[in-house]
Protein backbone atom coordinates (compact mmCIF):
# COMPACT_ATOMS: atom_id res chain seq x y z
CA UNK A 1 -6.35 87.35 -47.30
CA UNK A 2 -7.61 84.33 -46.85
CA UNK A 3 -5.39 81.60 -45.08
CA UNK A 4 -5.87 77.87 -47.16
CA UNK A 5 -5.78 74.96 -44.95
CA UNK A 6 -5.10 71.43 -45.81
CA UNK A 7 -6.63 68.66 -44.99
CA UNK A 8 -4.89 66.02 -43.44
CA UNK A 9 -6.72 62.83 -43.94
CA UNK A 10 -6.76 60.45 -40.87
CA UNK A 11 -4.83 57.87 -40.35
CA UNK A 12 -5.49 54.26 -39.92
CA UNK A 13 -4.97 54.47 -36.10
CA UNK A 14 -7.89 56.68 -35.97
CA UNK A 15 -10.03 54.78 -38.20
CA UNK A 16 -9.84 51.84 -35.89
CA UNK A 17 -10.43 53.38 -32.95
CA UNK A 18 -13.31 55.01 -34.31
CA UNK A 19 -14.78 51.83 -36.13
CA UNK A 20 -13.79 50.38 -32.50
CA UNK A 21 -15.97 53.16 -30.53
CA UNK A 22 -18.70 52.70 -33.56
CA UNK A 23 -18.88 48.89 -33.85
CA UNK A 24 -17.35 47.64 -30.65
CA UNK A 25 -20.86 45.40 -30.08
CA UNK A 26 -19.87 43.93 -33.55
CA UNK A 27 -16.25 44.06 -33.24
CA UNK A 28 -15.62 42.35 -29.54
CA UNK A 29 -18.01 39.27 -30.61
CA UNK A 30 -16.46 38.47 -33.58
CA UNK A 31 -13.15 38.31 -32.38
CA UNK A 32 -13.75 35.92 -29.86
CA UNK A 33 -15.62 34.14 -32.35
CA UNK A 34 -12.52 33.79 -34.55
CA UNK A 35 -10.56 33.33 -31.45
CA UNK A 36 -12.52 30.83 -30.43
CA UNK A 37 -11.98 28.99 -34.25
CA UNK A 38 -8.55 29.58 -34.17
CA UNK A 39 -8.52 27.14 -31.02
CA UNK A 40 -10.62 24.96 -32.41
CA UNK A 41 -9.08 24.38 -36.01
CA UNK A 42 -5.29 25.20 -35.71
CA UNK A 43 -4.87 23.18 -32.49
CA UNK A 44 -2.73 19.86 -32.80
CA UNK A 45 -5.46 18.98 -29.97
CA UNK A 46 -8.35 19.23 -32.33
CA UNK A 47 -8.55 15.53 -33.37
CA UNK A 48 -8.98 14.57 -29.55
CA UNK A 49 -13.24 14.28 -28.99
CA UNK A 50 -15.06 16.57 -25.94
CA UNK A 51 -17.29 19.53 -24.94
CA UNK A 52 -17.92 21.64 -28.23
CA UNK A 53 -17.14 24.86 -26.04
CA UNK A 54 -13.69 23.16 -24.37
CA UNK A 55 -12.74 22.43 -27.95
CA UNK A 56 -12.13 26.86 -28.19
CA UNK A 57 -12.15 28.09 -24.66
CA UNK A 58 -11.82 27.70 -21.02
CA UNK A 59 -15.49 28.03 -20.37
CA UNK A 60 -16.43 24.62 -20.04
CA UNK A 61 -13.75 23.33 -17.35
CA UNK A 62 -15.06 27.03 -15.39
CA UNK A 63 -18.62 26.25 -15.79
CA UNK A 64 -17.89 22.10 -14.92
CA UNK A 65 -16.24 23.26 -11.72
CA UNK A 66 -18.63 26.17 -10.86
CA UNK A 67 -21.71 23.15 -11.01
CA UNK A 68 -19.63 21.59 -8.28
CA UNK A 69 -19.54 17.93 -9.81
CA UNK A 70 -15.92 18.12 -11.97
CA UNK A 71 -15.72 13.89 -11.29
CA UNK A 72 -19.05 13.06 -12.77
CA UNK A 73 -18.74 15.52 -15.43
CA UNK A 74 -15.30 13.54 -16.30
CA UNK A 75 -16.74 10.08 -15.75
CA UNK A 76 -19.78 10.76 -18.51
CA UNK A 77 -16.96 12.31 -20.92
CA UNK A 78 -14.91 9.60 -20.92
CA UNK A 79 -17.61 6.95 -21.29
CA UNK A 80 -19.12 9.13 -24.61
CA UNK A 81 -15.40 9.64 -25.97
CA UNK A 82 -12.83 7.22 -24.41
CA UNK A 83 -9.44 7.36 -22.82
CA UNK A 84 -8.56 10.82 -23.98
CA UNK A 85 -10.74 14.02 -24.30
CA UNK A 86 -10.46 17.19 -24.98
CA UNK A 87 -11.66 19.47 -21.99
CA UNK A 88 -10.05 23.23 -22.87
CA UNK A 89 -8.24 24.02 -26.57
CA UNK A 90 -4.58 22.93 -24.77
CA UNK A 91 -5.66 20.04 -22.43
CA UNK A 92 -6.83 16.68 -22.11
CA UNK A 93 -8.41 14.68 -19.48
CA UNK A 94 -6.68 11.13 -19.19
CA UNK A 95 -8.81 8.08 -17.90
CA UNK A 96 -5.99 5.46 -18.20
CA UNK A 97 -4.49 4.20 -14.80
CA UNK A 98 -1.12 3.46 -16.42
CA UNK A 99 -0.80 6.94 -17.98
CA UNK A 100 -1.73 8.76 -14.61
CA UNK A 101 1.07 6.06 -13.57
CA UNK A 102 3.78 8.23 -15.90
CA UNK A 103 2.37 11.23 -15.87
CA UNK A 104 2.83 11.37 -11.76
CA UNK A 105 6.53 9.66 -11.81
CA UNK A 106 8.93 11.46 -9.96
CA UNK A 107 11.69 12.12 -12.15
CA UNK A 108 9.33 12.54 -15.75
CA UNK A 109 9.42 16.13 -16.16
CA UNK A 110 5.38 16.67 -15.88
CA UNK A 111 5.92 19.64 -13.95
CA UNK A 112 2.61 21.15 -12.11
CA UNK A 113 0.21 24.00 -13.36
CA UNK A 114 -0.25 27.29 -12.89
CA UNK A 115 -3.88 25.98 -11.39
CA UNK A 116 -1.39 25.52 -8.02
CA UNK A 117 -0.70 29.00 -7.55
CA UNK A 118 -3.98 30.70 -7.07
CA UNK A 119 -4.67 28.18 -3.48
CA UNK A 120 -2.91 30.83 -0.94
CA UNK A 121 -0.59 31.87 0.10
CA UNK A 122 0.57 33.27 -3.30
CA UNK A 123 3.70 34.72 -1.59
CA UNK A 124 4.90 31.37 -0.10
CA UNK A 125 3.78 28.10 -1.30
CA UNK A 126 3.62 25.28 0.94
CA UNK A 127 4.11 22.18 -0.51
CA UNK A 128 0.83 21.48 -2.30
CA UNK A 129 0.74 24.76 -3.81
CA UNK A 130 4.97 25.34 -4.91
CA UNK A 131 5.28 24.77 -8.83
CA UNK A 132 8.84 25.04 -9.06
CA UNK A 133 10.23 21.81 -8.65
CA UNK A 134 13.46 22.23 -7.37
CA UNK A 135 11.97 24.77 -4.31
CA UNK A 136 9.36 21.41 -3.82
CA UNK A 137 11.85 19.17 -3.35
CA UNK A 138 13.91 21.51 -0.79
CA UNK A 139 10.59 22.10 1.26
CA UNK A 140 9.42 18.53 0.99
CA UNK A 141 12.59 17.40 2.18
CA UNK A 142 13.08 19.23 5.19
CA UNK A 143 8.75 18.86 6.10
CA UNK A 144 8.85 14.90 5.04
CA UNK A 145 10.41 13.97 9.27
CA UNK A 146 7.65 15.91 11.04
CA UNK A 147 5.59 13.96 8.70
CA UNK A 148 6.50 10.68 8.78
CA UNK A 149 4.68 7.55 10.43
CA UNK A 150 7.11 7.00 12.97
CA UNK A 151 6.28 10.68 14.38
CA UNK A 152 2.90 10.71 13.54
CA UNK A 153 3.12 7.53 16.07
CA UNK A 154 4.47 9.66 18.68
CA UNK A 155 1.44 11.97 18.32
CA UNK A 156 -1.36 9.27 18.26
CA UNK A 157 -1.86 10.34 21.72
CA UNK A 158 -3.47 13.64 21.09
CA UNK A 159 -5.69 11.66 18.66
CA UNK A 160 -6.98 9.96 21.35
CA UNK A 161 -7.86 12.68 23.39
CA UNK A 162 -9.96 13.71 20.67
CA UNK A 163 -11.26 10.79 20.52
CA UNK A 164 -12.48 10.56 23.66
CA UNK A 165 -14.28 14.19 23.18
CA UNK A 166 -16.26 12.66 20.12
CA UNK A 167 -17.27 9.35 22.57
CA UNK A 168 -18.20 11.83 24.97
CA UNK A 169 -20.83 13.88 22.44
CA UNK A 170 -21.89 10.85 21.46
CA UNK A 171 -22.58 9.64 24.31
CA UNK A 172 -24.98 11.91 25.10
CA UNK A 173 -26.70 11.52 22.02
CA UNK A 174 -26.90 8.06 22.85
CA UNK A 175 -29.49 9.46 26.13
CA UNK A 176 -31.42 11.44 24.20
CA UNK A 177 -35.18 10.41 22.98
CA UNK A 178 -34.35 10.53 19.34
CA UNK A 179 -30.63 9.11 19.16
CA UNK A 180 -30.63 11.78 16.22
CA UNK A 181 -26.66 12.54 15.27
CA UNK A 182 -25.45 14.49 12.11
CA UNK A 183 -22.36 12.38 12.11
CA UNK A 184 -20.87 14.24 9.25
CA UNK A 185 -20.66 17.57 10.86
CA UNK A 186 -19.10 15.71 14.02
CA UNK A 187 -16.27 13.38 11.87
CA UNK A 188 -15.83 17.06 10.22
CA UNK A 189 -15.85 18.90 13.13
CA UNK A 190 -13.40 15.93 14.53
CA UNK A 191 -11.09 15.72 11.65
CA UNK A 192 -10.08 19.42 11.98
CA UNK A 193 -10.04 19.36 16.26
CA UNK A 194 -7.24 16.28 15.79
CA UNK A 195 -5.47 18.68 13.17
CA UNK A 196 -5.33 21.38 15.80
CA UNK A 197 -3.85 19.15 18.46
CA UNK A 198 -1.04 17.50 16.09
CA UNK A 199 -0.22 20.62 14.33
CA UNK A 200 -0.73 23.17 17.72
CA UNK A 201 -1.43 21.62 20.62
CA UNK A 202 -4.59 22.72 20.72
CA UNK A 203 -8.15 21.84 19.60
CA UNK A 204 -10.17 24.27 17.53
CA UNK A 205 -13.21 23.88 19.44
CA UNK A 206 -15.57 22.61 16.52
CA UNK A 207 -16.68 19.15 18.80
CA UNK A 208 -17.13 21.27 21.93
CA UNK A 209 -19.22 23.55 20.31
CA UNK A 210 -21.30 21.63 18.62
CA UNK A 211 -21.03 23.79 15.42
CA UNK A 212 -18.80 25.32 12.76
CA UNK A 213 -17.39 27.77 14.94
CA UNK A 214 -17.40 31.33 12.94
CA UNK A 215 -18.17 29.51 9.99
CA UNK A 216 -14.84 28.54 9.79
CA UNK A 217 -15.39 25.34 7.88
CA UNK A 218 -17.83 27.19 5.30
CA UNK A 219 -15.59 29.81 5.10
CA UNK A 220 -12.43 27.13 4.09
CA UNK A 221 -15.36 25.51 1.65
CA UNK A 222 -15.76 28.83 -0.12
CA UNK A 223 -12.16 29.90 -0.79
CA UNK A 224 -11.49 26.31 -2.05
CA UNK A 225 -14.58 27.05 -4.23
CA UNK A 226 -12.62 29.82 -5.77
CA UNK A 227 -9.16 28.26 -5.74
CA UNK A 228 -11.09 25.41 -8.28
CA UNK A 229 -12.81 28.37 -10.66
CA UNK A 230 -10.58 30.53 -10.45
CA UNK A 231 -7.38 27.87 -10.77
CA UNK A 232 -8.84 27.07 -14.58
CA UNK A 233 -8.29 30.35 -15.10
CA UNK A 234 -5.59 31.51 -12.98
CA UNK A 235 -4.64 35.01 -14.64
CA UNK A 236 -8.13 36.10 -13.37
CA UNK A 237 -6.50 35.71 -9.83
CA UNK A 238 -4.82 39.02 -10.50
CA UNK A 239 -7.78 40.72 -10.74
CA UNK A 240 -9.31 39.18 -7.69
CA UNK A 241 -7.05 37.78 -4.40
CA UNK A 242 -3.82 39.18 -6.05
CA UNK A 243 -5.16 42.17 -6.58
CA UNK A 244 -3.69 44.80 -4.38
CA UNK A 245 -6.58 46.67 -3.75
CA UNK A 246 -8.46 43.16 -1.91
CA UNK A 247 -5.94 43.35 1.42
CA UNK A 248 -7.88 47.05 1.59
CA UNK A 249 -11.62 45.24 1.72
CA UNK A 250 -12.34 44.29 5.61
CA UNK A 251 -14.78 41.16 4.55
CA UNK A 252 -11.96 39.76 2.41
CA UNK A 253 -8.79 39.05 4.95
CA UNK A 254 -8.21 36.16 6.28
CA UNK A 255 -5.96 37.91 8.90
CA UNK A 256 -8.98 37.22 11.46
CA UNK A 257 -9.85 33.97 10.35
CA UNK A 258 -10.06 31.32 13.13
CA UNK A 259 -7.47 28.57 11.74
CA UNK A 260 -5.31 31.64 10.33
CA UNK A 261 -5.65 33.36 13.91
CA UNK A 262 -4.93 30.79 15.99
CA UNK A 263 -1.65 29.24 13.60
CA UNK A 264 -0.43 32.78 14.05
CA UNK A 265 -0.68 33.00 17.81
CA UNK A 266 1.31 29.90 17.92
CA UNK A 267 3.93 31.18 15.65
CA UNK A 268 4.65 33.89 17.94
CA UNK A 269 4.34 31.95 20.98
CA UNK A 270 6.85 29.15 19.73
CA UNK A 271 9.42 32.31 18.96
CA UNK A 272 9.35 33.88 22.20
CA UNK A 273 9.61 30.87 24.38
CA UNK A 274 11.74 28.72 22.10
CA UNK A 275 10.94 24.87 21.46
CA UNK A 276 12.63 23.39 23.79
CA UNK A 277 10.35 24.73 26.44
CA UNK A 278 7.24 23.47 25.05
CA UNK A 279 5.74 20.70 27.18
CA UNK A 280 4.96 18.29 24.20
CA UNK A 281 6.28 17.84 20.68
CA UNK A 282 3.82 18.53 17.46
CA UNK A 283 4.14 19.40 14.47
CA UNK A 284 4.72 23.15 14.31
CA UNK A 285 7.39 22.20 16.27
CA UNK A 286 9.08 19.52 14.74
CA UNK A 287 8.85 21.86 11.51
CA UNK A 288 10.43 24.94 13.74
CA UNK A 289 13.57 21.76 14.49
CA UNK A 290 13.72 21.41 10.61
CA UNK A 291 13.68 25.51 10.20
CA UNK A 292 16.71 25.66 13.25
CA UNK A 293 18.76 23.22 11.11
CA UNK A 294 18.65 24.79 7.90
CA UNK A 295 17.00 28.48 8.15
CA UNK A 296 17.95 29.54 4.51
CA UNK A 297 16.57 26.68 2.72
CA UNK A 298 13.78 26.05 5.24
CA UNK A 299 12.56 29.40 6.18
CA UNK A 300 10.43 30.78 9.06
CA UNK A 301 7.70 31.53 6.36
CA UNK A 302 7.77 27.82 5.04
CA UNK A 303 7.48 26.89 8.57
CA UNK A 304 3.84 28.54 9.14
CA UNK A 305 2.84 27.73 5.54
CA UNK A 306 3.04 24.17 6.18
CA UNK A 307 1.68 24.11 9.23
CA UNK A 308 -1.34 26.57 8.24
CA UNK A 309 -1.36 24.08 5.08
CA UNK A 310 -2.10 21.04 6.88
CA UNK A 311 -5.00 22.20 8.40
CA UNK A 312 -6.71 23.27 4.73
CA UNK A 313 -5.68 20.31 3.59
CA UNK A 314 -6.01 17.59 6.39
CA UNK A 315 -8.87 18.24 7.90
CA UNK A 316 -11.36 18.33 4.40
CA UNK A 317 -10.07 15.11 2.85
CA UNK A 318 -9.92 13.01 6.06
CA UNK A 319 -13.57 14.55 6.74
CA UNK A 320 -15.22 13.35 3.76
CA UNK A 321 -13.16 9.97 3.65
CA UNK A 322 -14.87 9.01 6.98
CA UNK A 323 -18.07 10.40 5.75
CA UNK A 324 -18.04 8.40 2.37
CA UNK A 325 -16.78 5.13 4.76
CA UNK A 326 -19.76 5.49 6.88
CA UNK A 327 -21.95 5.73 4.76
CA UNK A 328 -21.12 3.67 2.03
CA UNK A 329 -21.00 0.70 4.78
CA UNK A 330 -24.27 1.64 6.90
CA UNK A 331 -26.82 1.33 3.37
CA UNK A 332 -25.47 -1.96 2.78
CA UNK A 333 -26.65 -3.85 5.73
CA UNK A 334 -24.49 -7.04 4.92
CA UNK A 335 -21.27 -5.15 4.65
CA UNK A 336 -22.39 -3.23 8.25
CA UNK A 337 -22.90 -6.76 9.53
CA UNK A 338 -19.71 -8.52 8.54
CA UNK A 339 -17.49 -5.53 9.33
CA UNK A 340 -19.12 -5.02 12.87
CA UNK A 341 -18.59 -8.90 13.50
CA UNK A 342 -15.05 -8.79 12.47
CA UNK A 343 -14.44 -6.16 15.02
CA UNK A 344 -16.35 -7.39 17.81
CA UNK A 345 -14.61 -10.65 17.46
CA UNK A 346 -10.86 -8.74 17.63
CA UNK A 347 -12.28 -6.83 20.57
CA UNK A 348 -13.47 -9.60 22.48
CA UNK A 349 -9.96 -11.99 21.93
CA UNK A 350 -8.25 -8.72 23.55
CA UNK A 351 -6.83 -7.96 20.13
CA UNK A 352 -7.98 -4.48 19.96
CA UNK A 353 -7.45 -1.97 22.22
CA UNK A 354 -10.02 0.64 24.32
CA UNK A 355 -8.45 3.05 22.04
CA UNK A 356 -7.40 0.91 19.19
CA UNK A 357 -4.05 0.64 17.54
CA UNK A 358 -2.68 1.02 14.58
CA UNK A 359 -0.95 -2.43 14.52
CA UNK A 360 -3.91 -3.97 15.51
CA UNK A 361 -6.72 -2.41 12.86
CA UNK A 362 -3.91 -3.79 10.42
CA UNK A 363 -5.21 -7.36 11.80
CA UNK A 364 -8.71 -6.63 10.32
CA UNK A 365 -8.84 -7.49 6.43
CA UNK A 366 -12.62 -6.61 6.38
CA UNK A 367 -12.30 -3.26 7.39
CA UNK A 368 -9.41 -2.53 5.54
CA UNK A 369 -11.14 -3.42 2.66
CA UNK A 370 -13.98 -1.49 3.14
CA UNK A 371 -11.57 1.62 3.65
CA UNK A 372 -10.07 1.00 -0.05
CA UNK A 373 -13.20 0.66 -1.31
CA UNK A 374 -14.23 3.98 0.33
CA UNK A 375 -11.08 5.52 -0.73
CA UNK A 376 -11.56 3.92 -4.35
CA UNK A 377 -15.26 4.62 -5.29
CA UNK A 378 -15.39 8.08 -3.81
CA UNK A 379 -11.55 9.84 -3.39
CA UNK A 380 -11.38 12.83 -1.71
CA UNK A 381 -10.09 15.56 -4.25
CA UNK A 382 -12.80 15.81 -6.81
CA UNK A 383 -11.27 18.13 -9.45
CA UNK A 384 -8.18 17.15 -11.87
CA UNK A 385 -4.77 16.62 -10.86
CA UNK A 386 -2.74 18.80 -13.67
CA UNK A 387 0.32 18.71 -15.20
CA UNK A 388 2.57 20.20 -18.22
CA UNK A 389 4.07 17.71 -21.34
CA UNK A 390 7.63 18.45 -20.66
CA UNK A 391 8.78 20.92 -23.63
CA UNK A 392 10.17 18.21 -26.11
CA UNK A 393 6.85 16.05 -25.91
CA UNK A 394 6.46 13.20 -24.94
CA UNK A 395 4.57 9.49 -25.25
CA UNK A 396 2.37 7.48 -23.25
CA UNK A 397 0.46 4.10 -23.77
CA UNK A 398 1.68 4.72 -27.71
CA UNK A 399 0.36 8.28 -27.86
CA UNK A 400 2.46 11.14 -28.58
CA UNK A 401 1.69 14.44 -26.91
CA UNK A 402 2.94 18.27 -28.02
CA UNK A 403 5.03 19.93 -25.03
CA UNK A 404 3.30 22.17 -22.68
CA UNK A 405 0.08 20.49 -23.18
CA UNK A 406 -2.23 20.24 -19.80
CA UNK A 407 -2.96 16.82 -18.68
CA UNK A 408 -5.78 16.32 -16.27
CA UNK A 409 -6.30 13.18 -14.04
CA UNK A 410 -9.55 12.59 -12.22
CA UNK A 411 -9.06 9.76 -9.03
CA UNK A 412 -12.92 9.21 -10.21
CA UNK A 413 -12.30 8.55 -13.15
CA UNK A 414 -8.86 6.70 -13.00
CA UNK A 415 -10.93 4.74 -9.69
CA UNK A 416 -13.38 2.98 -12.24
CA UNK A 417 -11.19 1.50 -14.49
CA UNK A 418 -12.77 -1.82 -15.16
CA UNK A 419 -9.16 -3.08 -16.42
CA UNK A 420 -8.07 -2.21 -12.65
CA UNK A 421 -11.24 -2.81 -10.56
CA UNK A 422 -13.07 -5.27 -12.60
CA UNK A 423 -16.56 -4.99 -14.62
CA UNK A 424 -18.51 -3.29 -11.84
CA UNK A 425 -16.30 -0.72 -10.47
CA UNK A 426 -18.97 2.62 -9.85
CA UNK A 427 -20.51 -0.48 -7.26
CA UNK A 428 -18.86 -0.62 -3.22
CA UNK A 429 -17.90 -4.11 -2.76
CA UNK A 430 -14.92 -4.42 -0.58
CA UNK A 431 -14.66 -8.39 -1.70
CA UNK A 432 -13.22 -6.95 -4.90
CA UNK A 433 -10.13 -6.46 -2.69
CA UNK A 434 -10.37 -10.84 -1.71
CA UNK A 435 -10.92 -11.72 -4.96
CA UNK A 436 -8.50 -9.57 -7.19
CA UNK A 437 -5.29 -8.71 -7.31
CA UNK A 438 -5.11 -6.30 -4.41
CA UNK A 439 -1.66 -5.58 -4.96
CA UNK A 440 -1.99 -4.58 -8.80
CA UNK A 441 -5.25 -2.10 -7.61
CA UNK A 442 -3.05 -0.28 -5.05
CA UNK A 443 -0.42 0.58 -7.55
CA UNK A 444 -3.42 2.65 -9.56
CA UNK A 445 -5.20 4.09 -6.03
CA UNK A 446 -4.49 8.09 -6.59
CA UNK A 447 -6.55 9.37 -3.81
CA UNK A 448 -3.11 10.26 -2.35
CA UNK A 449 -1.78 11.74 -5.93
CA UNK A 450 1.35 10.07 -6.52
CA UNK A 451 5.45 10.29 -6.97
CA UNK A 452 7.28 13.36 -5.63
CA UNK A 453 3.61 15.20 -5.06
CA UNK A 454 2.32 12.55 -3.12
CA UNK A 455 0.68 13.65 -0.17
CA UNK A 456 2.65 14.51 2.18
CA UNK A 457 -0.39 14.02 5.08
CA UNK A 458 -1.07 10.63 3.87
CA UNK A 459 0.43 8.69 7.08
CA UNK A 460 -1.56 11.37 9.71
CA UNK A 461 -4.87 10.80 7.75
CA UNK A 462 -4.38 6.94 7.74
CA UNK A 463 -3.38 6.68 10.94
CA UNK A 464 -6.45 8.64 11.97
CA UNK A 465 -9.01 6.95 10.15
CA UNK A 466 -7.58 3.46 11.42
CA UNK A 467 -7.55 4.32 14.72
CA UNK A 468 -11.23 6.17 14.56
CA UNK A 469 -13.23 4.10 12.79
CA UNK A 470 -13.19 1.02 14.40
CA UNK A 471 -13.48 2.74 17.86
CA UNK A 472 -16.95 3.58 16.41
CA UNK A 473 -18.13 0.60 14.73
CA UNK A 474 -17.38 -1.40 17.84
CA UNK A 475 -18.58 0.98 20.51
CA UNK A 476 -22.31 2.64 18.98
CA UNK A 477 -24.73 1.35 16.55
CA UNK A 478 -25.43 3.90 13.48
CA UNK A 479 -28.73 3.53 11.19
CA UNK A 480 -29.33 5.77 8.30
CA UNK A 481 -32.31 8.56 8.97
CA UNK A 482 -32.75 8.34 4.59
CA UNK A 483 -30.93 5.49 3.42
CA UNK A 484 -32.46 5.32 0.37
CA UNK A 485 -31.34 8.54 -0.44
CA UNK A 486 -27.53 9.28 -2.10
CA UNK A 487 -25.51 10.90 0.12
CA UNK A 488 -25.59 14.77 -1.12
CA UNK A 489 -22.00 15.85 -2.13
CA UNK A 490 -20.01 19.04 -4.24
CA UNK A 491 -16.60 19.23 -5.22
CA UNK A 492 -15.04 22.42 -4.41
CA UNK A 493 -11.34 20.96 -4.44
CA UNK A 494 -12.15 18.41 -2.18
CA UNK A 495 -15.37 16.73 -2.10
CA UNK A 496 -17.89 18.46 0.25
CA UNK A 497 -20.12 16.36 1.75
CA UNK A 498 -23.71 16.76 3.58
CA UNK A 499 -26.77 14.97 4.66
CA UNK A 500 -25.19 12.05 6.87
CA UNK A 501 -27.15 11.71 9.42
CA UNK A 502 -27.73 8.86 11.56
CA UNK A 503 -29.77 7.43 14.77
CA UNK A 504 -26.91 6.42 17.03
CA UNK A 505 -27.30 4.25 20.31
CA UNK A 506 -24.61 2.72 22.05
CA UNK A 507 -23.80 -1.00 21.52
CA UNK A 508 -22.86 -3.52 24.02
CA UNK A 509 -19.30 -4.40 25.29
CA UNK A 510 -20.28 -7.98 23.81
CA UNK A 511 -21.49 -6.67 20.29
């Protein structure tokens, strides 16, 4: 006898998944087409101008930053479209000074991105990198002494024995046939060897060497070229550097890395022989005071995440600040002429010192006008600043924006305000400082961020630069090898620079 069986038609779970495995070339494209419209159309962004592909997706901030030039990118924008545009389907790119103003108050409620989180260390923030804004303020009260001018005073020695390393190179160079100097790589190599001694005690050996030693600075260039990609899209990061399966890939730790190494050793050395029995004060150890009076809310790990930060952080953007300063005054020979008379006349009136001081570089107008300028026309962080509308909205400069909407700020952009800096602002001209209202142009100078996330290495990076530059403006003569070309640069976080280099001799005591 035969046994009937019915047929059981399938359901509509199986026809999808088998119109999925059909027609997934079909299936996947459309969807991120309509996707992509949804962001476009339903948005209450979309009346806001920009890139047609940031209008639906993410792609066009990833590709901007992966092409290394974010600023100019954001400087053409705004001239086609105006003070806001529309860079990604829920964020806007701000060009007004007075809104970066609000947007950076402390106290506003423009809290920061996840963009923040993918820089490491993921498991402990420092202070750049913490989102939550109550942990920021614990950590940036208890790292804010160790930080502060009248300490970084107390530490100006240890610049100067730096400083008397670089003299000493460039000496040298001075002797040889050519005079040839690549004084980028040195200031670079410089700017992280004073890092080492104020945060460790110790130099890194970059101006010794004469070289990037392991390829530590390419290597901190290349994870801060990820931390900008990857921060536009920051859930990626779980698939990449938070993914537990990288600690297992030997060519991806940074266990072994040279600044990594060397802030560990002296985490371990400060704990076995305590601070009091360190022959000097720095800043690891001024940190390890603030850890000793408050261990719970300023922990050992906060400690060596500071510390390790400052290097990252310190060393890049004080770099290519002295790199854009040099070079920005050696193509203009009237601005190298004025500034090198201005110091030659403190020096010889015994108003500047062999190594000079801060006090006394605060004497010279010129120069400090030509550092503005440098820090105006060409800031070091060349990607946005970001932060989140608080939920309930909010307005600015008459403009109402939805809460949780991203707003980027570009120190490029914001720099060449013509309101601000007058009708030629993409032009150096430290006069601009003499002749407007220096004052009102400070107030809207972000190359230090601003409010509660201003930062917190701004004194040790101006004291450095003041005390540096003028030491070599008065003591060697620097011309240009191409100085009709642009100085090559790409902006990773900070703005990479390459291609300074120089004929150096050594000048006369007399000028």
């Amino acid at each position: 006898m035969a046994i009937l069986k019915a047929e059981v038609p399938d359901s509509a779970v199986v026809h999808l998944i088998k119109a999925l495995r059909n027609y997934w070339f079909l299936i996947i494209p459309a969807a991120l087409l309509l996707r992509f419209l949804y962001y476009k159309y339903s948005s209450p962004l979309r009346k806001y101008p920009g890139p047609f592909l940031a209008s639906g997706s993410r792609a066009w901030k990833v590709w901007s930053t992966y092409n290394g030039h974010t600023e100019t990118d954001h400087i053409l924008l705004h001239e086609l479209h105006g003070p806001i545009v529309r860079i990604a389907p829920n964020e806007l790119s701000l060009s007004s000074p007075h809104a970066a103003r609000e947007v950076l108050a402390a106290g506003k409620g423009f809290h920061k991105t996840a963009f923040y989180g993918v820089f490491p260390p993921p498991e402990n923030p420092d202070i750049f990198t913490e989102t939550r804004e109550a942990v920021h303020a614990v950590k940036k009260r208890y790292a804010s002494n160790p930080y502060s001018m009248a300490t970084m005073h107390q530490m100006a020695s240890y610049i100067e024995d730096t400083e008397r390393m670089l003299a000493d190179k460039f000496d040298v160079m001075c002797e040889s046939r050519d005079g040839y100097c690549n004084l980028g790589n040195y200031l670079h190599y410089y700017a992280f060897d004073v890092l080492g001694e104020i945060a460790f005690s110790r130099k890194f050996g970059f101006l010794e060497a004469g070289y990037d030693l392991e390829k530590a600075i390419k290597t901190i260039d290349d994870m801060q070229w990820y931390d900008g990609i990857i921060g536009q899209i920051p859930e990626w990061d779980f698939a990449f550097r938070r993914n537990p399966l990288w600690k297992y890939v030997p060519a991806l730790s940074t266990s072994n890395f040279l600044i990594t190494r060397m802030a560990v050793e002296e985490m371990e050395k400060r704990k076995k022989v305590g601070r009091k029995e360190l022959e000097r004060k720095d800043l690891l150890s001024e940190l390890f005071a603030a850890h000793e009076k408050a261990p719970e809310q300023f922990r050992e790990g906060d400690v060596f995440a500071v510390a390790h930060g400052a290097i990252f952080a310190g060393s890049d953007s004080t770099a290519s600040t002295m790199q854009s300063f040099c070079w920005s005054v050696l193509r203009d020979q009237a601005i190298y002429t004025k500034l090198k008379q201005e110091i030659d006349e403190a020096s010889a009136s015994g108003k500047l010192s062999e190594y000079p001081q801060w006090s006394e570089v605060q004497a010279l107008p010129y120069f400090q006008a030509c550092l503005k300028e440098a820090m105006r026309l060409r800031p070091a962080v060349g990607l946005n600043i970001t932060r989140l509308v608080p939920a309930e909205g909010t307005e600015i400069d008459g403009v109402r924006f939805p809460g949780g909407t991203v707003l980027a700020l570009n120190g490029w952009v914001l720099h060449r305000d013509t309101s601000i800096f007058g009708n030629d602002p993409k032009v150096y001209r430290p006069e601009r400082w003499f002749e407007g209202d220096a004052k009102n142009m400070e107030r809207f100078m972000f190359q230090f961020g601003g409010g509660s996330h201003l930062c917190i290495g701004k004194n040790l990076a101006l004291l450095e630069m003041n005390k540096t530059l003028p030491l070599l403006f008065r003591d060697y003569e620097f011309e240009l090898l191409r100085p009709e070309e642009d100085l090559k640069y790409h902006s990773t976080f900070f703005v990479v620079q390459e291609g300074l280099e120089v004929r150096i001799s050594k000048r006369s005591k007399s000028g």
